[in-house]
ModelCIF file with pLDDT and N, C-alpha, C, O atoms, coordinates in Angstrom:
data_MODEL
#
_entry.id   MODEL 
#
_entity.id                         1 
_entity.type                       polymer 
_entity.pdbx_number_of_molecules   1 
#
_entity_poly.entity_id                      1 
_entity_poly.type                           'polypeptide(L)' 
_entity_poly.nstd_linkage                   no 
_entity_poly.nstd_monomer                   no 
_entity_poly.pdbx_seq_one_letter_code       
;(UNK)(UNK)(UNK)(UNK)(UNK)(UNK)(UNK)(UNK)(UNK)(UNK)(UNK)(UNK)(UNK)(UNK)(UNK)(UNK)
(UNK)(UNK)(UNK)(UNK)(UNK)(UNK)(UNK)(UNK)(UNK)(UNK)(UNK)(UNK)(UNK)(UNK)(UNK)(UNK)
(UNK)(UNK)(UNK)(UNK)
;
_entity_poly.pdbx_seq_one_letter_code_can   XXXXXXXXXXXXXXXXXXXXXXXXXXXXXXXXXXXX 
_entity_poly.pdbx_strand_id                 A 
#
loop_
_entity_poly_seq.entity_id 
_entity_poly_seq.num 
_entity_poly_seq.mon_id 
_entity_poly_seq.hetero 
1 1  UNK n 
1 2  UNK n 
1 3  UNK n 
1 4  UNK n 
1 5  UNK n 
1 6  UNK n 
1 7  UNK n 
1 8  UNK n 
1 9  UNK n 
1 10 UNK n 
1 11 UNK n 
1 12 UNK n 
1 13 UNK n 
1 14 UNK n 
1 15 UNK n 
1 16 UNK n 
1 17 UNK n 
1 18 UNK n 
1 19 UNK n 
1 20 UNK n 
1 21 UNK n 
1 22 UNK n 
1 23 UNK n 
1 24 UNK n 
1 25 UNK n 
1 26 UNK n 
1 27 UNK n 
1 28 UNK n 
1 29 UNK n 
1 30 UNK n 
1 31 UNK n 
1 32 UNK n 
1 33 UNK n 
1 34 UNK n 
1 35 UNK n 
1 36 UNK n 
#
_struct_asym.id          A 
_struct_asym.entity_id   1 
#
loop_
_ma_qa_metric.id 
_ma_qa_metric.mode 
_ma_qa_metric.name 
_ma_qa_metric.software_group_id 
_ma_qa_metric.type 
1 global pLDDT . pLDDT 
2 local  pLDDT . pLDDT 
#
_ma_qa_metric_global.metric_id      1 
_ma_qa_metric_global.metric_value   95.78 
_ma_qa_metric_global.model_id       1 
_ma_qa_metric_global.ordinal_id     1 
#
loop_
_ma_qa_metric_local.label_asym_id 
_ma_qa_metric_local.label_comp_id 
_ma_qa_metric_local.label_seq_id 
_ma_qa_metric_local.metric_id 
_ma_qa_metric_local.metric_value 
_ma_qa_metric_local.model_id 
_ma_qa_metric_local.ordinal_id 
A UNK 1  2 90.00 1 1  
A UNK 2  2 88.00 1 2  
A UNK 3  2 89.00 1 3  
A UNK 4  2 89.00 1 4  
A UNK 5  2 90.00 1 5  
A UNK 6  2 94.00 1 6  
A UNK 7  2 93.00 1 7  
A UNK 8  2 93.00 1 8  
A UNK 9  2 95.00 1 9  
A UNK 10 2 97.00 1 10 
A UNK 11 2 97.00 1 11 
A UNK 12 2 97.00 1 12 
A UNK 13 2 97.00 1 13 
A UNK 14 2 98.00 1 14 
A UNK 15 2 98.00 1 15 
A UNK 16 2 97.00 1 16 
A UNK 17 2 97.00 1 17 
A UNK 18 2 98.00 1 18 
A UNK 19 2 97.00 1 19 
A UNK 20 2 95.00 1 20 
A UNK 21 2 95.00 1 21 
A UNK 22 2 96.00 1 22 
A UNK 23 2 97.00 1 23 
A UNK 24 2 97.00 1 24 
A UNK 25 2 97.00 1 25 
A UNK 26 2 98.00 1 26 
A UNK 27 2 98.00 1 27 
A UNK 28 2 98.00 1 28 
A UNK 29 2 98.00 1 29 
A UNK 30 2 98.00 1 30 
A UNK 31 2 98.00 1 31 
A UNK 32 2 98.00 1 32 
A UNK 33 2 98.00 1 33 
A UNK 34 2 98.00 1 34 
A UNK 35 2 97.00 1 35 
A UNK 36 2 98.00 1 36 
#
loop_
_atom_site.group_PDB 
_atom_site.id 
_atom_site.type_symbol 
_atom_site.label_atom_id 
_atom_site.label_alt_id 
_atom_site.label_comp_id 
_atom_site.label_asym_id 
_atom_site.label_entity_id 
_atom_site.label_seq_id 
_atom_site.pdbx_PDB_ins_code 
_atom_site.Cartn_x 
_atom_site.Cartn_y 
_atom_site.Cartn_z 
_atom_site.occupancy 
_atom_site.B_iso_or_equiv 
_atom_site.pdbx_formal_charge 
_atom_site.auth_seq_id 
_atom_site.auth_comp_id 
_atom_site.auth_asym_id 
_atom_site.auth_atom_id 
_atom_site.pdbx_PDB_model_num 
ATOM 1   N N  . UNK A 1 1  ? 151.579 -179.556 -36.714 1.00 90.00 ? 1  UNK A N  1 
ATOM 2   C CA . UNK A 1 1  ? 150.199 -179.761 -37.189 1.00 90.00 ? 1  UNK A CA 1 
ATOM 3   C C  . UNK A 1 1  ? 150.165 -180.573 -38.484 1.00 90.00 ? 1  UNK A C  1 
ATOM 4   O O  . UNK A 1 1  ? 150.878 -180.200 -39.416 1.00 90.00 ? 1  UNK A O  1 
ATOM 5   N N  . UNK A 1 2  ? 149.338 -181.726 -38.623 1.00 88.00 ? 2  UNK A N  1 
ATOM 6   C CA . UNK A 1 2  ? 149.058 -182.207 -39.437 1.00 88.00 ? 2  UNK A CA 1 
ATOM 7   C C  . UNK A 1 2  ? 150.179 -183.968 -39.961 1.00 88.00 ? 2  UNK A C  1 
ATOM 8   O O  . UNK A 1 2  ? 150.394 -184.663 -40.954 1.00 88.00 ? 2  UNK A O  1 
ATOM 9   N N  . UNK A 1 3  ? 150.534 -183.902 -38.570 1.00 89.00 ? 3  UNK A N  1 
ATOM 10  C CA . UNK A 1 3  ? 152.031 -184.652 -38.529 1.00 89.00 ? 3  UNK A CA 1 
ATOM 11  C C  . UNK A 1 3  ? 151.109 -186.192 -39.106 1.00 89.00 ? 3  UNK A C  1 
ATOM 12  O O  . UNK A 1 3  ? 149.882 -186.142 -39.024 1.00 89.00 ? 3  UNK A O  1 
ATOM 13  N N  . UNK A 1 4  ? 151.737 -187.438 -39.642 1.00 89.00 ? 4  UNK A N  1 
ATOM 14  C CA . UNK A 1 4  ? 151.173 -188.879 -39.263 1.00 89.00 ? 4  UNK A CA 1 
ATOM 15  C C  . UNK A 1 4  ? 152.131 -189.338 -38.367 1.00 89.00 ? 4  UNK A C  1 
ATOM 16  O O  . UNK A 1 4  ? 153.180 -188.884 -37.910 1.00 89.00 ? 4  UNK A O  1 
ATOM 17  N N  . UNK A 1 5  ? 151.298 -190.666 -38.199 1.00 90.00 ? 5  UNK A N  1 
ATOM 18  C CA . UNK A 1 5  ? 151.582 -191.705 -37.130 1.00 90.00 ? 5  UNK A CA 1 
ATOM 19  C C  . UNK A 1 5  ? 153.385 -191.916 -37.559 1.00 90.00 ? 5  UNK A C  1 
ATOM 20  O O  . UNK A 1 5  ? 154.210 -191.848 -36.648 1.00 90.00 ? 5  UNK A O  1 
ATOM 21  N N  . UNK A 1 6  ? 153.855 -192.180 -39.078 1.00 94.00 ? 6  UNK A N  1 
ATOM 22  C CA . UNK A 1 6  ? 155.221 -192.122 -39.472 1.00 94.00 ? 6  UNK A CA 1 
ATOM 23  C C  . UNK A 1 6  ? 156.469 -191.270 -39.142 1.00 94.00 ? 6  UNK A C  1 
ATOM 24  O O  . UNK A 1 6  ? 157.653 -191.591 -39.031 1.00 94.00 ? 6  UNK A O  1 
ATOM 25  N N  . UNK A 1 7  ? 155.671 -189.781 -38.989 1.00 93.00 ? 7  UNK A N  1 
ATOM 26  C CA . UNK A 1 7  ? 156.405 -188.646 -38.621 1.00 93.00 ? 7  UNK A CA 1 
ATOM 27  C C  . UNK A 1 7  ? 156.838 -188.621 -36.808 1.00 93.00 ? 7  UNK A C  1 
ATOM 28  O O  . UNK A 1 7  ? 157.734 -188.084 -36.156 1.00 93.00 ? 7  UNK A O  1 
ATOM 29  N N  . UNK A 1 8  ? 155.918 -189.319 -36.553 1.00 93.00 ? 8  UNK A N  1 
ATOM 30  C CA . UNK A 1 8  ? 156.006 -189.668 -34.897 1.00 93.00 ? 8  UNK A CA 1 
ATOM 31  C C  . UNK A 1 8  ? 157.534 -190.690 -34.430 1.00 93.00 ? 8  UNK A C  1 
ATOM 32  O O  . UNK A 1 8  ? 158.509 -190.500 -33.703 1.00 93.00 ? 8  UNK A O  1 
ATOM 33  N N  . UNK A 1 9  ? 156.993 -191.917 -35.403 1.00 95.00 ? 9  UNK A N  1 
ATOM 34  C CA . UNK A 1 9  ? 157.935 -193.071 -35.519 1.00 95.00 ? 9  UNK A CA 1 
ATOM 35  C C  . UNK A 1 9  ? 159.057 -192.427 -35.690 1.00 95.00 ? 9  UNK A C  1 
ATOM 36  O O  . UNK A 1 9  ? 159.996 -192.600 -34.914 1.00 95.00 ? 9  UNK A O  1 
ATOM 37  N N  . UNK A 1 10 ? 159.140 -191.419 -36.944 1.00 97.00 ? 10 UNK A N  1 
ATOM 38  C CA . UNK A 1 10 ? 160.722 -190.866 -37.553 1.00 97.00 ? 10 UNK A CA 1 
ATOM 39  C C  . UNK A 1 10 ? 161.740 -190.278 -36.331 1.00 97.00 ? 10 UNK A C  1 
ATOM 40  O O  . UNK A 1 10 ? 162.912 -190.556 -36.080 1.00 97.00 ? 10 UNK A O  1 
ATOM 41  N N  . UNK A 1 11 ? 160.639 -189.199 -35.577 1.00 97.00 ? 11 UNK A N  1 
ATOM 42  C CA . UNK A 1 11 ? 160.705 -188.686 -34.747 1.00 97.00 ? 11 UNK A CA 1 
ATOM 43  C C  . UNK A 1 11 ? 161.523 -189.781 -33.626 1.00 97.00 ? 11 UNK A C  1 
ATOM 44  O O  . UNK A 1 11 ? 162.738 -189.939 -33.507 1.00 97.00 ? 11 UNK A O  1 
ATOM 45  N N  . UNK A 1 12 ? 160.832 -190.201 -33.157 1.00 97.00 ? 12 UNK A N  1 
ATOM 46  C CA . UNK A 1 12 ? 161.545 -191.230 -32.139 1.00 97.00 ? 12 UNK A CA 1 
ATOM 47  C C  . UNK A 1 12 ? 162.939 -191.732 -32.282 1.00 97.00 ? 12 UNK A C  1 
ATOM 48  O O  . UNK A 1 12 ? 163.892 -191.647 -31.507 1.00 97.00 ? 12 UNK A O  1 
ATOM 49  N N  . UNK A 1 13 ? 162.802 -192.401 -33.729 1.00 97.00 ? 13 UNK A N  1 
ATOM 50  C CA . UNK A 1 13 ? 163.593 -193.059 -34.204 1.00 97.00 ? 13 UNK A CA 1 
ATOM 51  C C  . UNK A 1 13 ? 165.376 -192.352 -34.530 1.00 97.00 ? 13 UNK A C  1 
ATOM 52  O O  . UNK A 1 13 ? 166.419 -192.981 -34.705 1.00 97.00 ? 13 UNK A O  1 
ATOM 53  N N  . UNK A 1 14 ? 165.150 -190.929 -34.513 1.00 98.00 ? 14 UNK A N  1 
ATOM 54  C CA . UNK A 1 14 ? 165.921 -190.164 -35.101 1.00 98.00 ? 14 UNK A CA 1 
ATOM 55  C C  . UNK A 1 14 ? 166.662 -189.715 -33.854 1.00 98.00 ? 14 UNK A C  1 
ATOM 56  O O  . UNK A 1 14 ? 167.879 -189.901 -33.855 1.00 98.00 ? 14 UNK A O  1 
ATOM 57  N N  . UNK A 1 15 ? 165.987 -189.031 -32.567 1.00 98.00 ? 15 UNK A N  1 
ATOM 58  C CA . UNK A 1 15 ? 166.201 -188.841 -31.924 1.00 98.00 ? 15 UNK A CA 1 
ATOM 59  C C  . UNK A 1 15 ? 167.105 -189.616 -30.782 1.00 98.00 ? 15 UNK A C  1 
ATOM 60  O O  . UNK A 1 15 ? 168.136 -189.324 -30.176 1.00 98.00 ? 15 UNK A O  1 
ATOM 61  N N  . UNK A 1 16 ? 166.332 -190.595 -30.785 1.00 97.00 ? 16 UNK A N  1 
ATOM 62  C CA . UNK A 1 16 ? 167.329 -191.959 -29.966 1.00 97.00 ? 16 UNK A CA 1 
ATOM 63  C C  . UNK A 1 16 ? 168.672 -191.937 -30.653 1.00 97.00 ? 16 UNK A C  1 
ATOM 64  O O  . UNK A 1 16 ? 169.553 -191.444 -29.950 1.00 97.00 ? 16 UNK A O  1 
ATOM 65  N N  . UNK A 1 17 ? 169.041 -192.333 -31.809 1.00 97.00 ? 17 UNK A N  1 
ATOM 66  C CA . UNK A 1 17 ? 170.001 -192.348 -32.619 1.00 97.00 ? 17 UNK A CA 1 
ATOM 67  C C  . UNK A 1 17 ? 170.813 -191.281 -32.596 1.00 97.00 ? 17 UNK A C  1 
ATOM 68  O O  . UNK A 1 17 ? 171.984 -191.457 -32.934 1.00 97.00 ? 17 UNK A O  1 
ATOM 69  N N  . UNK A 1 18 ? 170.372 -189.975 -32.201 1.00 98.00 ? 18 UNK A N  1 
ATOM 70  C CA . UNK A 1 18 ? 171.414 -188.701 -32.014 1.00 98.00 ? 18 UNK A CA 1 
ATOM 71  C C  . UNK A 1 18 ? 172.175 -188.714 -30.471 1.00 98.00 ? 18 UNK A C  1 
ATOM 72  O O  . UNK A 1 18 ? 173.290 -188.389 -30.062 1.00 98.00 ? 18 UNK A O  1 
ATOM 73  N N  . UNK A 1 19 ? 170.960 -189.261 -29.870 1.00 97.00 ? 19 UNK A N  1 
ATOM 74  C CA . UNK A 1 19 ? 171.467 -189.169 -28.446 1.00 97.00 ? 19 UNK A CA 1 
ATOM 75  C C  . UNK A 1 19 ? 172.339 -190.519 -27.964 1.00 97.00 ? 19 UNK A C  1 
ATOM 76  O O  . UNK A 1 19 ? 173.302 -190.293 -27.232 1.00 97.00 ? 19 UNK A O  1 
ATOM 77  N N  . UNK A 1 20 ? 172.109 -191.662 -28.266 1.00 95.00 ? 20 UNK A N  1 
ATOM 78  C CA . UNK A 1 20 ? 173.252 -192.866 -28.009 1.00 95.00 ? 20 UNK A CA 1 
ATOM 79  C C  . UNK A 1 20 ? 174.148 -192.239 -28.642 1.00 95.00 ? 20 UNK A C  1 
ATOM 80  O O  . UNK A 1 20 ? 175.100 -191.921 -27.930 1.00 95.00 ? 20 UNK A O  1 
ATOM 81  N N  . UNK A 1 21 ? 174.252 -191.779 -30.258 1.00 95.00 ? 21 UNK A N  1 
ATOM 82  C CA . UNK A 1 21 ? 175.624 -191.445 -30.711 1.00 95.00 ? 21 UNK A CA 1 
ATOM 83  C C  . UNK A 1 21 ? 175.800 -189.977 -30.128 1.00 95.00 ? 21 UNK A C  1 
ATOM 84  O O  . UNK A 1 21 ? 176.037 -189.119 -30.979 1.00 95.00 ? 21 UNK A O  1 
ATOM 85  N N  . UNK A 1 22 ? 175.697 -189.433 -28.410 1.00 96.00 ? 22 UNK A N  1 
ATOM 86  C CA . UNK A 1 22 ? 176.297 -188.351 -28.418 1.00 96.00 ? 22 UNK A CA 1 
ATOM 87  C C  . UNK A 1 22 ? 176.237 -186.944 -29.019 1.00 96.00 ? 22 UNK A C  1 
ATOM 88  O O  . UNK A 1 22 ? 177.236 -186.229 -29.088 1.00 96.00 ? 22 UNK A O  1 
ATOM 89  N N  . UNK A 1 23 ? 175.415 -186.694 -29.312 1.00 97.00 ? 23 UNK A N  1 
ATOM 90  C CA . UNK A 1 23 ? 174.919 -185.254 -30.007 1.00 97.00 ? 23 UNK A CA 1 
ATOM 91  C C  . UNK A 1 23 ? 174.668 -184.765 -28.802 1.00 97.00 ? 23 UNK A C  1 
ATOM 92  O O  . UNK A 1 23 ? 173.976 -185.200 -27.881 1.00 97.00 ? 23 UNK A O  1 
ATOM 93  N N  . UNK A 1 24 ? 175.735 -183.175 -28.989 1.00 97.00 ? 24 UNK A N  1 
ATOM 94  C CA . UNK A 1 24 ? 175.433 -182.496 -27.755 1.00 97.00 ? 24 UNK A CA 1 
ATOM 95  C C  . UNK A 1 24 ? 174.085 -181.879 -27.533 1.00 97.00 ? 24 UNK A C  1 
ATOM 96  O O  . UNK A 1 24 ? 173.552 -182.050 -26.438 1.00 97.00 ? 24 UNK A O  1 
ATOM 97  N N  . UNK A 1 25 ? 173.532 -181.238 -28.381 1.00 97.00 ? 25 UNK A N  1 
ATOM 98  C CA . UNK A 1 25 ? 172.188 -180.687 -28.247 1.00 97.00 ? 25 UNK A CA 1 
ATOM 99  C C  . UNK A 1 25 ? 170.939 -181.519 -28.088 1.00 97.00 ? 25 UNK A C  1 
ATOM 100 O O  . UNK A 1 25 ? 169.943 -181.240 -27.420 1.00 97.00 ? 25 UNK A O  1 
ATOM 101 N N  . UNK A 1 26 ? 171.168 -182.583 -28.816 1.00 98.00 ? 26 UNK A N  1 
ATOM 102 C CA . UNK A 1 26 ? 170.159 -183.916 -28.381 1.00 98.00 ? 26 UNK A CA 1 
ATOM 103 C C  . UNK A 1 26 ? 169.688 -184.187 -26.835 1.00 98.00 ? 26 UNK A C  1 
ATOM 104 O O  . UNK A 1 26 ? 168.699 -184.142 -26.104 1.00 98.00 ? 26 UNK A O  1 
ATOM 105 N N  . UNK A 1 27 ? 171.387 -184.568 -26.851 1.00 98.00 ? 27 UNK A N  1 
ATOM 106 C CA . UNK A 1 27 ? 171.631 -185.089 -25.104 1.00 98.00 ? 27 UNK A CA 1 
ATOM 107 C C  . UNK A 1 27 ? 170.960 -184.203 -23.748 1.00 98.00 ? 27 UNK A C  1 
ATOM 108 O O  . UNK A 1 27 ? 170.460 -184.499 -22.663 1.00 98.00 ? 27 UNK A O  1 
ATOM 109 N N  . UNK A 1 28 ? 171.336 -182.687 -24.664 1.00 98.00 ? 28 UNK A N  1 
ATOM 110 C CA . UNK A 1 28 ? 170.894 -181.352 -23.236 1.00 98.00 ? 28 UNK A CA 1 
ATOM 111 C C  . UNK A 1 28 ? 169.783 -181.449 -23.227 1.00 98.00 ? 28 UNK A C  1 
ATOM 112 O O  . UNK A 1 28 ? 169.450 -181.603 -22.052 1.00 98.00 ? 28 UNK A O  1 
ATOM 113 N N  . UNK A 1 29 ? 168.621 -181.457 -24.102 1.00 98.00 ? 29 UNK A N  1 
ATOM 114 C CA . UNK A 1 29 ? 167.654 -181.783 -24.523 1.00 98.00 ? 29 UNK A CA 1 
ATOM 115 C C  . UNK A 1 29 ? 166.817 -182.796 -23.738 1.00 98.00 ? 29 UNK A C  1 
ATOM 116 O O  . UNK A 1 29 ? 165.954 -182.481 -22.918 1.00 98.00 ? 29 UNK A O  1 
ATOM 117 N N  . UNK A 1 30 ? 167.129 -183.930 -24.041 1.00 98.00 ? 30 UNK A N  1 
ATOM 118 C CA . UNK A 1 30 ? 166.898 -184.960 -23.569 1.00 98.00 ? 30 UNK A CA 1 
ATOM 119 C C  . UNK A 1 30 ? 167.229 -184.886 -21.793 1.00 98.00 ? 30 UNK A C  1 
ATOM 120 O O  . UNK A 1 30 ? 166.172 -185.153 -21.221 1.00 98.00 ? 30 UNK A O  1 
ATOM 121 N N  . UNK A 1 31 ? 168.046 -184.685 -21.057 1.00 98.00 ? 31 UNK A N  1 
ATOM 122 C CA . UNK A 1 31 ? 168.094 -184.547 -19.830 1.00 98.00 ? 31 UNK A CA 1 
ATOM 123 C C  . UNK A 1 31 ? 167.135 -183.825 -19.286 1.00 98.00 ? 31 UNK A C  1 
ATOM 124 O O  . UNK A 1 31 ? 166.446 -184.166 -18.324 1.00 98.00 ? 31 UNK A O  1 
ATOM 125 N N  . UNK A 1 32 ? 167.042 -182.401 -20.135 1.00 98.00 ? 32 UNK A N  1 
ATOM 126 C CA . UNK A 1 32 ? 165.758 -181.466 -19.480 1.00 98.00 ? 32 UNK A CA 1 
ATOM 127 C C  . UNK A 1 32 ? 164.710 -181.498 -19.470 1.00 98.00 ? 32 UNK A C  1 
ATOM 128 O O  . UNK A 1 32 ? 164.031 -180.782 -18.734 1.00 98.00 ? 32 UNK A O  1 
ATOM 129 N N  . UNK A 1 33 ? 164.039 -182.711 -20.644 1.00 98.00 ? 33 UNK A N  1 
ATOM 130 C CA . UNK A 1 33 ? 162.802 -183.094 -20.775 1.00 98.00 ? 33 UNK A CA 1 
ATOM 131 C C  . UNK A 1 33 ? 162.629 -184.078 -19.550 1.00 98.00 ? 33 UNK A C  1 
ATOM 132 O O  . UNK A 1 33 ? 161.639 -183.946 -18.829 1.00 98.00 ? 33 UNK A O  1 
ATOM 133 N N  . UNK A 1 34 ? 163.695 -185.199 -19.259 1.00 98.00 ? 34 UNK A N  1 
ATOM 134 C CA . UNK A 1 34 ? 163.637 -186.240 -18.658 1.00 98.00 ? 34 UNK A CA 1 
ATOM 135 C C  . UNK A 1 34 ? 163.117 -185.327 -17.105 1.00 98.00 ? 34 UNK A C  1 
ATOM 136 O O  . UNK A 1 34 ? 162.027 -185.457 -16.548 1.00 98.00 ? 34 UNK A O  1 
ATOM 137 N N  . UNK A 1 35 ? 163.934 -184.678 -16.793 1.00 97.00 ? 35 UNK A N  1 
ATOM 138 C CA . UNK A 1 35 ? 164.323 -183.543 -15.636 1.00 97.00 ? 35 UNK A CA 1 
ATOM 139 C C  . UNK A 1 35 ? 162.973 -183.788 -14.945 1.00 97.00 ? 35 UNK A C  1 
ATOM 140 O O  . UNK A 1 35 ? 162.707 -184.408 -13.915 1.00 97.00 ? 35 UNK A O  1 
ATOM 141 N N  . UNK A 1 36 ? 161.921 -182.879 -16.128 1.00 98.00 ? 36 UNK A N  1 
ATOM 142 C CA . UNK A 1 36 ? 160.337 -182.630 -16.206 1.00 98.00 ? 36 UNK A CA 1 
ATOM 143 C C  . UNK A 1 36 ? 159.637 -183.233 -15.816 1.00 98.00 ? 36 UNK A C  1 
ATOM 144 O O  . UNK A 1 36 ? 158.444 -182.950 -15.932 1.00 98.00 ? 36 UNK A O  1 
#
């Protein structure tokens, strides 16, 4: 709540970057959303 448009960007931005470099919890993450 109360996030901006930046916190969105960060968001994105941060996330991609965990998951190309392999972060296991990112990655599980990311599959199960994709899954959805």
């Amino acid at each position: 709540p109360g996030e901006g448009h930046l916190d969105a960007l960060l968001r994105g931005l941060v996330l991609g970057k965990l998951g190309k470099a392999g972060h296991k919890a990112t990655l599980e993450e990311a599959r199960r959303r994709f899954k959805d």
